[in-house]
C-alpha atoms as a PDB file:
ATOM      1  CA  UNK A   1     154.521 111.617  31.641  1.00  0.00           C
ATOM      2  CA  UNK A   2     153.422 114.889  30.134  1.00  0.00           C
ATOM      3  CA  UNK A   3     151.675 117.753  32.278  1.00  0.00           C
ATOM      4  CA  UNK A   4     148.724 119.573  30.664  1.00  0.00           C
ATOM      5  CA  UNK A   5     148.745 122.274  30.368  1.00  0.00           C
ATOM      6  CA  UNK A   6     152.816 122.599  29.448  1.00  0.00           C
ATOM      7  CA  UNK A   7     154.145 124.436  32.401  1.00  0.00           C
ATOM      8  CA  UNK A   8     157.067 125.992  30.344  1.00  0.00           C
ATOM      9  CA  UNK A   9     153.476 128.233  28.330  1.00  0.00           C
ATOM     10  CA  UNK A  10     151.934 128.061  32.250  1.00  0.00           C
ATOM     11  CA  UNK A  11     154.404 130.338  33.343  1.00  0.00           C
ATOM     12  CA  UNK A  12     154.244 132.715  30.626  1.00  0.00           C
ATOM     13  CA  UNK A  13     150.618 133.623  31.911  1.00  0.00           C
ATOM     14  CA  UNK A  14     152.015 134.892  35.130  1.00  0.00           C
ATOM     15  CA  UNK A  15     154.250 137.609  35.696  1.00  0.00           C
ATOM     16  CA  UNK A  16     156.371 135.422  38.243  1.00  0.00           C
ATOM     17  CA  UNK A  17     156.396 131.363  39.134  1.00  0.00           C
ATOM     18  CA  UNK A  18     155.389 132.951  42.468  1.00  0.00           C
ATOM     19  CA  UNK A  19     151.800 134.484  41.797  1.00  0.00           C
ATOM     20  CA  UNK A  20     150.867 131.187  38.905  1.00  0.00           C
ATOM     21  CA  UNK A  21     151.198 129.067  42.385  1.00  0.00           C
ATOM     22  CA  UNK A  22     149.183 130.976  44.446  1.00  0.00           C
ATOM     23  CA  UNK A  23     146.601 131.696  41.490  1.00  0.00           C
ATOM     24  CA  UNK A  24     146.082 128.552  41.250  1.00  0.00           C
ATOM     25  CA  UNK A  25     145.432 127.391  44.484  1.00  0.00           C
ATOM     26  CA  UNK A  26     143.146 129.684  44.936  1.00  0.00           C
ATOM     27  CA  UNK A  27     141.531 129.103  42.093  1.00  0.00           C
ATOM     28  CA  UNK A  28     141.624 124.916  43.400  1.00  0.00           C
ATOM     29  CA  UNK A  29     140.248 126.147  46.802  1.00  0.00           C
ATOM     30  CA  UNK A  30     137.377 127.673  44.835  1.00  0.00           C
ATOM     31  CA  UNK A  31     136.924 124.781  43.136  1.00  0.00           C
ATOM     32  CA  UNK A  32     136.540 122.581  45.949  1.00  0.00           C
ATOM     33  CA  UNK A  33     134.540 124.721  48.188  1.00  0.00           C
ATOM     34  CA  UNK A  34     131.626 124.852  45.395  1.00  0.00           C
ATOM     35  CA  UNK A  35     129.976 122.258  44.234  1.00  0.00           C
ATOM     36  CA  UNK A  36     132.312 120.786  40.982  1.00  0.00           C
ATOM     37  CA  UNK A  37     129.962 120.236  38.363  1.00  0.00           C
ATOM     38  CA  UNK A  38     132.302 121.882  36.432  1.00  0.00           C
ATOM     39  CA  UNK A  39     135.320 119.822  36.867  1.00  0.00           C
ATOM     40  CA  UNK A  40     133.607 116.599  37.812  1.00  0.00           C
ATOM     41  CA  UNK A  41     132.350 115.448  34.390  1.00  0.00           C
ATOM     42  CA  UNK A  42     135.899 115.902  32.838  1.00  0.00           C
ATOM     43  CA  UNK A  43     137.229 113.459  35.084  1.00  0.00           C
ATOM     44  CA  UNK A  44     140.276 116.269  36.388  1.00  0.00           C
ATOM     45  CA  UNK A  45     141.462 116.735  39.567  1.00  0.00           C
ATOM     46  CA  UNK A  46     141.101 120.408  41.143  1.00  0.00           C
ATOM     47  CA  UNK A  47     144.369 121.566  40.863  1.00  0.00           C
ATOM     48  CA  UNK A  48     144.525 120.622  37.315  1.00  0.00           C
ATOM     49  CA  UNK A  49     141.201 121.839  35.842  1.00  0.00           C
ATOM     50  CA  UNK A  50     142.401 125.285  37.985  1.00  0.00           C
ATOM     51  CA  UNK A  51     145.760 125.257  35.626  1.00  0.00           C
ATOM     52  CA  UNK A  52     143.973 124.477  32.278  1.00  0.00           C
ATOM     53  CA  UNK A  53     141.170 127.262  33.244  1.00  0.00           C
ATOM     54  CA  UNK A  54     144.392 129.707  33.602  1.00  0.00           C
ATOM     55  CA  UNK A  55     146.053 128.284  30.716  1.00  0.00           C
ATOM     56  CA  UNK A  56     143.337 129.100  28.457  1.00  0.00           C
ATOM     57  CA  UNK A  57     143.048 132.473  29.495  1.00  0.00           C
ATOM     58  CA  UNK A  58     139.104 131.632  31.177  1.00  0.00           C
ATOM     59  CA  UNK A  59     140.736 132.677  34.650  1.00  0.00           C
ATOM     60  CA  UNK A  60     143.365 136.177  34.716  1.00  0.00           C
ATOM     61  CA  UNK A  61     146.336 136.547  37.108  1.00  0.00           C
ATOM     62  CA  UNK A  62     145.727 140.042  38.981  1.00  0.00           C
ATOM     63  CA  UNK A  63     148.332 141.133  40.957  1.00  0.00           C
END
């Protein structure tokens, strides 16, 4: 099974494993507080739509 977005590039977007996991669920918590249009119609779950919006650079890890 492959993961998408790669997590071996995933990880480069963060400056440690520590802050990509807690990016993300953030960014997943977001996601399922609001209402998902965004996320429903591509058929994703949360946590990965979060990932691919980080992988693409749409969302920024701030530390």
């Amino acid at each position: 099974m492959m993961m998408d977005p790669p997590i071996d590039k995933l990880i480069k977007k963060a400056p440690c494993r520590y802050a990509l996991v807690v990016a993300i669920t953030r960014r997943t918590k977001e996601l399922l507080s609001m209402d998902a249009e965004q996320f429903g119609d591509s058929g994703m779950k949360a946590i990965s739509y979060a990932a691919k919006e980080i992988y693409e650079d749409r969302i920024r890890i701030v530390l």
